[in-house]
Protein backbone atom coordinates (compact mmCIF):
# COMPACT_ATOMS: atom_id res chain seq x y z
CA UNK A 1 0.00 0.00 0.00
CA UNK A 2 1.13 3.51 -0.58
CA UNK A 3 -0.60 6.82 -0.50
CA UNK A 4 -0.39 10.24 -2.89
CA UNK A 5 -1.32 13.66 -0.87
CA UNK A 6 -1.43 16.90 -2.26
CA UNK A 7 -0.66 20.29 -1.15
CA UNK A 8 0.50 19.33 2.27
CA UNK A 9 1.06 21.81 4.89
CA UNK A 10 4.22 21.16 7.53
CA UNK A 11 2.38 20.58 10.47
CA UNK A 12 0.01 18.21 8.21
CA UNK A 13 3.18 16.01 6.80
CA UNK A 14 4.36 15.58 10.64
CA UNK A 15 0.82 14.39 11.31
CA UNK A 16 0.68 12.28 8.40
CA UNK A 17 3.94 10.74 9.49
CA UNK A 18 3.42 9.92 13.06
CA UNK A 19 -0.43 7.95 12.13
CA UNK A 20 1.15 5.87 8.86
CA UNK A 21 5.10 4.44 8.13
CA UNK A 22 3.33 3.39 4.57
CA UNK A 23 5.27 4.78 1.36
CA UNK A 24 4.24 8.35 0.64
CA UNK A 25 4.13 10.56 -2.36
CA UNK A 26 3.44 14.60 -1.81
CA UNK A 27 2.20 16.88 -4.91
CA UNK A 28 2.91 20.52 -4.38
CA UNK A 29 4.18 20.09 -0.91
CA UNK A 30 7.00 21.86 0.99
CA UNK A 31 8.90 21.26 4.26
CA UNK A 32 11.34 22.19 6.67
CA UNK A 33 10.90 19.72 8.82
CA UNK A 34 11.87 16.76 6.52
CA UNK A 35 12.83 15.33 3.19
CA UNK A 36 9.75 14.46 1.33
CA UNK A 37 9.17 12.14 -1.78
CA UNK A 38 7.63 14.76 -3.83
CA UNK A 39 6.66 16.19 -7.12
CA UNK A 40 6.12 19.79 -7.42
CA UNK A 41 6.85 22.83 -9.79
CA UNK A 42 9.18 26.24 -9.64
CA UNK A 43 6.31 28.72 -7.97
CA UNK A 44 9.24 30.54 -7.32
CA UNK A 45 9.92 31.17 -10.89
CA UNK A 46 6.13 31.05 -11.88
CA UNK A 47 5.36 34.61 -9.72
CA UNK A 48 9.06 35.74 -11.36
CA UNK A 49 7.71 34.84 -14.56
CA UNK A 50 4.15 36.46 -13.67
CA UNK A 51 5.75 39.62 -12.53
CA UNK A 52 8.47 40.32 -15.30
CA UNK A 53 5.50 39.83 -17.93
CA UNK A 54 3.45 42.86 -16.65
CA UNK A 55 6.96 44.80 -16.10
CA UNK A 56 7.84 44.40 -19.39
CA UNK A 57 4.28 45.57 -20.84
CA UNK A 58 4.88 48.83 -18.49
CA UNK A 59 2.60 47.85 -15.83
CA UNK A 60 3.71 49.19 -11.85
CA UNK A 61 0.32 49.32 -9.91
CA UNK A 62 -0.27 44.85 -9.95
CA UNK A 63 -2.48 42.90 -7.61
CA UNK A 64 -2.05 39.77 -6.17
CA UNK A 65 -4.84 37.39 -5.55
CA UNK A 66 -4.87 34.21 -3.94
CA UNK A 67 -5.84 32.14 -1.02
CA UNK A 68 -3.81 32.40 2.19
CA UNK A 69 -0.23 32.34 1.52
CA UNK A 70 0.64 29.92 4.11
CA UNK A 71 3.79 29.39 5.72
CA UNK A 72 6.41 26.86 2.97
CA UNK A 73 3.17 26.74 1.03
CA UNK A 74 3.33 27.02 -2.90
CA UNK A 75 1.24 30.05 -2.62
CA UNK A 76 4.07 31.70 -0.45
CA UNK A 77 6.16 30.43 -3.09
CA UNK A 78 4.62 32.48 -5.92
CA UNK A 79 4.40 35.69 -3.82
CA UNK A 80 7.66 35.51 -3.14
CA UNK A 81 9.19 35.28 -6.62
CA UNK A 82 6.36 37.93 -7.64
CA UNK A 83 7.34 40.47 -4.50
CA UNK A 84 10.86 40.17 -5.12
CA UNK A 85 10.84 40.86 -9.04
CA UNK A 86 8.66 43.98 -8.31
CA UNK A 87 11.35 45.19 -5.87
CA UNK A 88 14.02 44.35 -7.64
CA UNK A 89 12.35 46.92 -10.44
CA UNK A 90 12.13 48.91 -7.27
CA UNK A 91 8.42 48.63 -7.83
CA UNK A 92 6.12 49.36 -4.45
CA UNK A 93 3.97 46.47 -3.67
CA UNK A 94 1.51 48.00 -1.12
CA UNK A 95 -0.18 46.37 1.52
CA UNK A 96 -3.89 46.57 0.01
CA UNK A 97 -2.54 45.41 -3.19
CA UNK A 98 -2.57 41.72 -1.54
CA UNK A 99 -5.85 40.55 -1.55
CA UNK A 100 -6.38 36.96 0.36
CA UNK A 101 -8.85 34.99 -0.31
CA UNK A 102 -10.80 32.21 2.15
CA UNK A 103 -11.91 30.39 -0.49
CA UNK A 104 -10.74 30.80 -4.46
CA UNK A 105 -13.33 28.73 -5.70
CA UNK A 106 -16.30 30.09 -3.07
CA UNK A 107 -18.62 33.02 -4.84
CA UNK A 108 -19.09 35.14 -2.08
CA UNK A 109 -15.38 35.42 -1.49
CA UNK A 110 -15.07 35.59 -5.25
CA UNK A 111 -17.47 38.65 -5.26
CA UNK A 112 -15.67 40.29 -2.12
CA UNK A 113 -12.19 40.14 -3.89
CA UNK A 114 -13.91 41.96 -7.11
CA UNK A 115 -15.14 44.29 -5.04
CA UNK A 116 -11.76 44.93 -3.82
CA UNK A 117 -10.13 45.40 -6.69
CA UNK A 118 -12.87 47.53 -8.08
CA UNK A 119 -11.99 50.19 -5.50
CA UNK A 120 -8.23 49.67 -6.50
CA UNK A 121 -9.14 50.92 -10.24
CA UNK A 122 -6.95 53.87 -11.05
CA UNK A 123 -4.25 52.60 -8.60
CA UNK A 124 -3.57 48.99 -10.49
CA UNK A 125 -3.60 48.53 -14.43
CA UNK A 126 -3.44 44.43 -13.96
CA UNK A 127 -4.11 41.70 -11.86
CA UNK A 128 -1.82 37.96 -10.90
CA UNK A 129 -4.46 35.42 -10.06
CA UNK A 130 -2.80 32.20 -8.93
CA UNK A 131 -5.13 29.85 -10.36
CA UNK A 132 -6.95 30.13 -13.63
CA UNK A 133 -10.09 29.33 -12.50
CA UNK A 134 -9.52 32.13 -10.11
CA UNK A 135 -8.95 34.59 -12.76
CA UNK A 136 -11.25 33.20 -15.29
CA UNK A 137 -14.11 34.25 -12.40
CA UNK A 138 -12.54 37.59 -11.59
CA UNK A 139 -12.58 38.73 -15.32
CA UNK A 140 -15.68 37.76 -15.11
CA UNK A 141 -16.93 40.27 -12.02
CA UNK A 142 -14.83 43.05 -13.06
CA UNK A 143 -16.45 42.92 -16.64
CA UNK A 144 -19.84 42.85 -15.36
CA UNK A 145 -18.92 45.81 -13.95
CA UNK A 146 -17.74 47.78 -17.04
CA UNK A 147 -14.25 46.91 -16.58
CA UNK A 148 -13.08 45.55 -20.06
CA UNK A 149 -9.87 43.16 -20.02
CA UNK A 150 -7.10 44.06 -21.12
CA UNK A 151 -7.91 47.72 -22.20
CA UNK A 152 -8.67 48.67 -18.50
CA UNK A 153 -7.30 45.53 -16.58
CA UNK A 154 -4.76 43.27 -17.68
CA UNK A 155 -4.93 39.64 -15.90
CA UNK A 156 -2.46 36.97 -15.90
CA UNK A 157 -3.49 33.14 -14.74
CA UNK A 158 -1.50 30.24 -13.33
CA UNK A 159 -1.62 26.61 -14.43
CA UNK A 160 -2.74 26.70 -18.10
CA UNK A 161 -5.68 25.30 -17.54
CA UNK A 162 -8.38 24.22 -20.77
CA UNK A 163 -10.43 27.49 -19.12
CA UNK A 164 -7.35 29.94 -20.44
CA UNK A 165 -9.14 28.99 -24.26
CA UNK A 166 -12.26 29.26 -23.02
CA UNK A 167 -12.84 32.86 -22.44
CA UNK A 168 -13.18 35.99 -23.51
CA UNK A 169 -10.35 37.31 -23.98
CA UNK A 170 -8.18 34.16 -23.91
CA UNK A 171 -5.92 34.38 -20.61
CA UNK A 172 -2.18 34.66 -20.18
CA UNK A 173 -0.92 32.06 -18.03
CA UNK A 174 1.87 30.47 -16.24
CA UNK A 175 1.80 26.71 -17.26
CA UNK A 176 2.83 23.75 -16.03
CA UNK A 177 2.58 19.96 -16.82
CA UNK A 178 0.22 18.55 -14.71
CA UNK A 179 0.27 15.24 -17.14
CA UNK A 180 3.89 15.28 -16.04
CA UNK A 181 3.77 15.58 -12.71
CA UNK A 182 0.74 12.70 -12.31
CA UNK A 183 3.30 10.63 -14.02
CA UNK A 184 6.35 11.25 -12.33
CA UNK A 185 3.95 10.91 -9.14
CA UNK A 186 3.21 7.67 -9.85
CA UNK A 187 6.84 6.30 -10.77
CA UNK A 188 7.62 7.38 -7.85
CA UNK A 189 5.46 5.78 -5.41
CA UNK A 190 5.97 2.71 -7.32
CA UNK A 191 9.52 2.73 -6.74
CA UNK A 192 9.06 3.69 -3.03
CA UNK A 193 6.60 0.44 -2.64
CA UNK A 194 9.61 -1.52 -4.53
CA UNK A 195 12.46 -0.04 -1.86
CA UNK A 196 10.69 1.12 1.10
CA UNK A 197 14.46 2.14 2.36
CA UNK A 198 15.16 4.13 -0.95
CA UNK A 199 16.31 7.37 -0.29
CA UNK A 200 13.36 10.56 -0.66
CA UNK A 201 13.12 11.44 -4.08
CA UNK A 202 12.69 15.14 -5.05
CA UNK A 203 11.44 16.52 -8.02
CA UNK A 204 10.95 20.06 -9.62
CA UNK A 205 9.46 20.73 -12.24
CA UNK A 206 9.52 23.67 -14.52
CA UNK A 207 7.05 26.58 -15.52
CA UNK A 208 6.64 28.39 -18.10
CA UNK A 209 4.29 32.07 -19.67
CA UNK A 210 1.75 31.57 -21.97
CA UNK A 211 1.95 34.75 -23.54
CA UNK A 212 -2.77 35.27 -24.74
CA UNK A 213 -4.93 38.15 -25.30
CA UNK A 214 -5.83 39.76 -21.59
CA UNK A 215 -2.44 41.39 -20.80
CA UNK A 216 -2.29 44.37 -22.50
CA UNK A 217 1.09 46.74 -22.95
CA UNK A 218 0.89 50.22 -22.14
């Protein structure tokens, strides 16, 4: 027997640890407490990536949407590499420019972060959503509001999900292979139930922009 868990917090993996010795596999995880067997991607590079983008099509005044950026958690990860490529442009990221989510995926809290960013209009000229389904609902609330992406609001997505085609406009993206990673999941827990004594196996995998139609350059 062997188990797959995804998106593991540190004080979760301990837990997880202490109930089960069974082989383990962790997508998007991070720790400081242990070497995992894991599978997860470069969020560091994937809010660089997100960041440099709007830079480069002369945006300054960018919000960043998300759920709560956990401690080691790949949120954190993607605000990180976003906060530090805005500074190192010595670009202010200001405090209500971080708007935190309960629930991505909830309307109400969906609603309350278009709200937000509807008061913000004048102060930010794009938007990093760190899912695409997140984005993919916020275009649609700021629209419905007589926002019009990109001319007024530029947004850029994360995970290059089938929803990036299927919208109006089509959204910019940070992709990664989530065929990939299932795969390389899998390998790995198979090798683990093979060698239960095998050393913790680590992988990273890449990210890239999808460069679509709702990021517009000033």
């Amino acid at each position: 027997r062997g188990a797959i868990f995804l998106g593991m917090l540190d004080n979760e993996i301990e837990q997880i640890y202490a109930l089960s010795s069974i082989p383990m596999v962790f997508i998007d995880s991070y720790s400081n407490v242990r070497q995992l067997s894991s599978v997860g991607i470069d969020d560091y590079k994937g809010g660089r990536l997100a960041a440099q983008y709007l830079i480069e099509n002369g945006h300054r005044g960018i919000a960043f949407v998300s759920p709560p950026d956990y401690d080691n958690s790949v949120i954190a990860h993607r605000l990180q590499g976003f906060t530090d490529t805005l500074a190192a442009h010595n670009i202010l990221f200001p405090p209500e420019h971080r708007l935190t989510l309960t629930s991505d995926v909830d309307p109400l809290c969906v609603s309350e972060a278009v709200r937000r960013l509807l008061e913000l209009r004048g102060k930010i000229t794009a938007i990093f959503a760190t899912s695409d389904q997140l984005a993919a609902a916020l275009i649609g609330g700021i629209s419905a509001n007589g926002v019009r992406v990109p001319e007024d609001m530029s947004v850029i997505g994360f995970d290059n999900m089938p929803v990036c085609m299927q919208i109006s406009p089509q959204l910019t993206t940070i992709a990664q292979d989530l065929k990939d990673k299932a795969t390389l999941t899998v390998d790995i827990l198979q090798r683990r139930l093979q060698n239960q004594s095998a050393p913790a196996e680590s992988r990273v995998l890449n990210v890239r922009l999808i460069p679509r139609n709702s990021v517009r350059k000033l």
